[in-house]
Protein backbone atom coordinates (compact mmCIF):
# COMPACT_ATOMS: atom_id res chain seq x y z
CA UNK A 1 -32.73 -10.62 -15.65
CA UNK A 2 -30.47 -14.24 -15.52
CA UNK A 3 -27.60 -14.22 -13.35
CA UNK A 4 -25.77 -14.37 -16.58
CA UNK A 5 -26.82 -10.91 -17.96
CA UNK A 6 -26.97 -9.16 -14.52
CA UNK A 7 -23.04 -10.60 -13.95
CA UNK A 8 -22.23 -9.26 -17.63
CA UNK A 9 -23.98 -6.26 -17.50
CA UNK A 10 -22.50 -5.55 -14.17
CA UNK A 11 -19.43 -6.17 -14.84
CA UNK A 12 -19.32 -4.10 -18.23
CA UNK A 13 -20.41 -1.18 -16.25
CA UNK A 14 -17.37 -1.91 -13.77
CA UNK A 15 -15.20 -2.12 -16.57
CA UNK A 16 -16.19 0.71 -18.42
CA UNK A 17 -15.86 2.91 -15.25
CA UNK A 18 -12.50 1.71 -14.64
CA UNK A 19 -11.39 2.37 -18.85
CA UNK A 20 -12.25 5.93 -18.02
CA UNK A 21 -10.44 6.15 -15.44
CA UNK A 22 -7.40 4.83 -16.68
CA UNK A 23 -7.37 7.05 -20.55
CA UNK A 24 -7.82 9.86 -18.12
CA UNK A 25 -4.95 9.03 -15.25
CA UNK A 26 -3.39 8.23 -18.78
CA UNK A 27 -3.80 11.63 -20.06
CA UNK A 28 -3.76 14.00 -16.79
CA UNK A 29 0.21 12.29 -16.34
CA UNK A 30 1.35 13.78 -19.87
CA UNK A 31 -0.19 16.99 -18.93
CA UNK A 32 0.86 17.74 -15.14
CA UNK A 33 4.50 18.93 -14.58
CA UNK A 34 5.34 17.48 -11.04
CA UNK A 35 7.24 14.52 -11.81
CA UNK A 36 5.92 12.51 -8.86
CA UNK A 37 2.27 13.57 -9.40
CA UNK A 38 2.87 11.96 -13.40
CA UNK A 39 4.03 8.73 -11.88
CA UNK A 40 1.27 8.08 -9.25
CA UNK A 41 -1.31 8.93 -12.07
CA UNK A 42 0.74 6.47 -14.46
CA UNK A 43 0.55 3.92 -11.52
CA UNK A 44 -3.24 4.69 -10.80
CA UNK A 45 -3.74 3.97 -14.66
CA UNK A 46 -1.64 0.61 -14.30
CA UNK A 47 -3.99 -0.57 -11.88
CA UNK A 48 -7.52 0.31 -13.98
CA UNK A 49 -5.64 -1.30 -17.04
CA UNK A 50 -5.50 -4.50 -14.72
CA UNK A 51 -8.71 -4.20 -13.35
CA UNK A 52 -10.15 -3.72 -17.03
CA UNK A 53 -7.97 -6.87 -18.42
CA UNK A 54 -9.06 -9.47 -15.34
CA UNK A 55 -12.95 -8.29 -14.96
CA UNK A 56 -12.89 -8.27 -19.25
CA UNK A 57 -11.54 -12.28 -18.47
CA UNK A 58 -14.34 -13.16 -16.04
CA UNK A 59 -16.91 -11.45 -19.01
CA UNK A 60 -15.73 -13.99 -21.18
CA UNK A 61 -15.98 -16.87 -19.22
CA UNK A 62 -19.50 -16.46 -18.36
CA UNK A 63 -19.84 -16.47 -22.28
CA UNK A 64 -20.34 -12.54 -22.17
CA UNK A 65 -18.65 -9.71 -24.90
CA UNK A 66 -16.93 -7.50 -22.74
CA UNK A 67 -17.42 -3.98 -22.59
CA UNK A 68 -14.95 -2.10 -25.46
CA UNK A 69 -15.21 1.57 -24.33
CA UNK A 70 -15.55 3.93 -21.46
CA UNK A 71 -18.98 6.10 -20.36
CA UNK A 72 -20.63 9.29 -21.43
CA UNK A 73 -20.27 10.25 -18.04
CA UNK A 74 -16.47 9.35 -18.10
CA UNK A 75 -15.91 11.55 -21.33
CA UNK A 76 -17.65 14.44 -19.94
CA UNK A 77 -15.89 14.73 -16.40
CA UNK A 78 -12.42 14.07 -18.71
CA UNK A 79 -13.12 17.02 -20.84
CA UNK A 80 -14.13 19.23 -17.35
CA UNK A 81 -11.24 18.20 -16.43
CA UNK A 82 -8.96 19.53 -18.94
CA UNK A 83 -11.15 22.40 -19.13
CA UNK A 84 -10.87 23.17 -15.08
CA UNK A 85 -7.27 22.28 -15.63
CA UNK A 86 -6.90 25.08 -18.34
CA UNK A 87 -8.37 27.12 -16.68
CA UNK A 88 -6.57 26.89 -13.53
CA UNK A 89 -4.47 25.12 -11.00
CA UNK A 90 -3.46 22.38 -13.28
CA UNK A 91 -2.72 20.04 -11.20
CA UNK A 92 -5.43 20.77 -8.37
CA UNK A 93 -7.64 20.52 -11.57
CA UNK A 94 -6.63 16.70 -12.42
CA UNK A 95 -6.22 15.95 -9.07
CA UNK A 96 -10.11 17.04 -8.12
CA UNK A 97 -11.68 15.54 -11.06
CA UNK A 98 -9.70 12.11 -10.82
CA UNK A 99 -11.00 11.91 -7.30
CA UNK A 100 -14.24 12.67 -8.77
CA UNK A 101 -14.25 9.41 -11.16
CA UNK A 102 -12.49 7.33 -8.09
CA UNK A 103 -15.94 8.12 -6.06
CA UNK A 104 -18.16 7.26 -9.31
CA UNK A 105 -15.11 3.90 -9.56
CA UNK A 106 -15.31 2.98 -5.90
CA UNK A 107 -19.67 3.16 -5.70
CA UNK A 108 -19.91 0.58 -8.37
CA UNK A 109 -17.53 -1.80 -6.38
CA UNK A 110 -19.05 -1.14 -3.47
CA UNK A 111 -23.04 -1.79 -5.50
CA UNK A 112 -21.51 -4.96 -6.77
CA UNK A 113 -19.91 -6.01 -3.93
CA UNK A 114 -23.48 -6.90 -2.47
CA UNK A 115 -25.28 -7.82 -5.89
CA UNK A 116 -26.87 -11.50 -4.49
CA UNK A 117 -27.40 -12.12 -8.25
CA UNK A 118 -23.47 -11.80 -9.71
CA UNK A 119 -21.86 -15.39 -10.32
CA UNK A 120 -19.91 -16.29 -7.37
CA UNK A 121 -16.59 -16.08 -9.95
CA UNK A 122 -17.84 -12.47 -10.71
CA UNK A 123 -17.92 -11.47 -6.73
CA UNK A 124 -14.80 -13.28 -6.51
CA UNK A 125 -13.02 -11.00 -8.82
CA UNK A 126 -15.23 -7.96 -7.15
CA UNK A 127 -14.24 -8.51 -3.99
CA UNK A 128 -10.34 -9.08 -4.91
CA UNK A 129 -10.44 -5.75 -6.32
CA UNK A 130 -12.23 -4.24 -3.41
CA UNK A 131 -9.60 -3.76 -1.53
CA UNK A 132 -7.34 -1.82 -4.63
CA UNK A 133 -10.21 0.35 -5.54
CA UNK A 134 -10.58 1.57 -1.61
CA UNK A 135 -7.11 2.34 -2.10
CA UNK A 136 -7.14 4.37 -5.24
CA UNK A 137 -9.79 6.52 -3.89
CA UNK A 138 -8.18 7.18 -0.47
CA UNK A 139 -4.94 8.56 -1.90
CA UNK A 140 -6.85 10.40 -4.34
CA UNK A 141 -8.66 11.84 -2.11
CA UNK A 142 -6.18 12.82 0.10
CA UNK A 143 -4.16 14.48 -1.90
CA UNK A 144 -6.90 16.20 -3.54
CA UNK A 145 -7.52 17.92 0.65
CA UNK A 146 -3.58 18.14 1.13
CA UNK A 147 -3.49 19.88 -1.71
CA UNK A 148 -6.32 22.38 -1.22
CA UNK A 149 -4.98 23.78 2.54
C-alpha cells in the first residue's frame, strides 16, 4: 500500500472512531440527569467533533475523501450502551461504555502514532492529538472506577 492510501486509510479509521465517539458523548449527555456529568460528555463530544474536522482536513490534503460515518463496532457498543443504561445504573452505564470506546479511541492513536508509513503532515496531526486523546481516556476512566467504589 502507498503512503498515500495507508495515511488515508489510517486516518479514516481515526476519524471514524472518533465520529462514534462523539454521536454517542452526544447522545449519553441528553440522556444522563447529573448536570455536570451532561456537560463533561458535551465537552468530550466537542473535542471528537474537532478531532473529526482537523484529521477530515489533513484527508483532503493528501487528495483523500474523508471518512463520512462512524463503525459497526461504534454502533453496536452505542446501542449496549443504551441498553446497559436501561437496564441499570444510567449513568454508570454511559460512563462504562464511553470508557469502553475511549480505549478502542486511544489504541488507534497510539497504532498510528508509530505507523513509519503515515505522511509526516498525517503524524503531525496524530501526534498533536496524542496528547487530548490520553486525556479523554484518563478522565473517563477515572470516573468510570470513582464511580464503581
Amino acid at each position: 500500500m502507498s503512503t498515500q492510501s495507508n495515511t488515508e486509510h489510517t486516518l479514516n479509521d481515526l476519524i471514524e472512531i472518533a465520529r462514534d465517539g462523539k454521536d454517542f458523548y452526544t447522545e449519553a449527555a441528553g440522556k444522563v440527569k447529573d448536570a455536570e456529568l451532561s456537560a463533561l460528555f458535551t465537552r468530550i463530544a466537542g473535542v471528537k467533533a474537532d478531532i473529526v474536522t482537523s484529521l477530515s482536513s489533513t484527508v483532503v490534503a493528501t487528495g483523500g475523501e474523508p471518512a463520512k460515518h462512524g463503525t459497526m463496532v461504534g454502533s453496536m457498543q452505542q446501542f449496549y450502551g443504551k441498553v446497559r443504561a436501561a437496564l441499570g445504573d444510567t449513568q454508570y452505564g454511559y460512563v462504562a461504555e464511553l470508557e469502553e470506546s475511549e480505549d478502542r479511541l486511544l489504541k488507534a492513536f497510539k497504532d498510528a502514532a508509530t505507523d513509519n508509513d503515515l505522511t509526516p503532515a498525517a503524524r503531525q496531526e496524530i501526534t498533536r492529538f496524542l496528547p487530548t486523546v490520553q486525556e479523554t481516556h484518563a478522565v473517563m476512566r477515572d470516573r468510570k472506577h470513582a464511580m464503581k467504589h
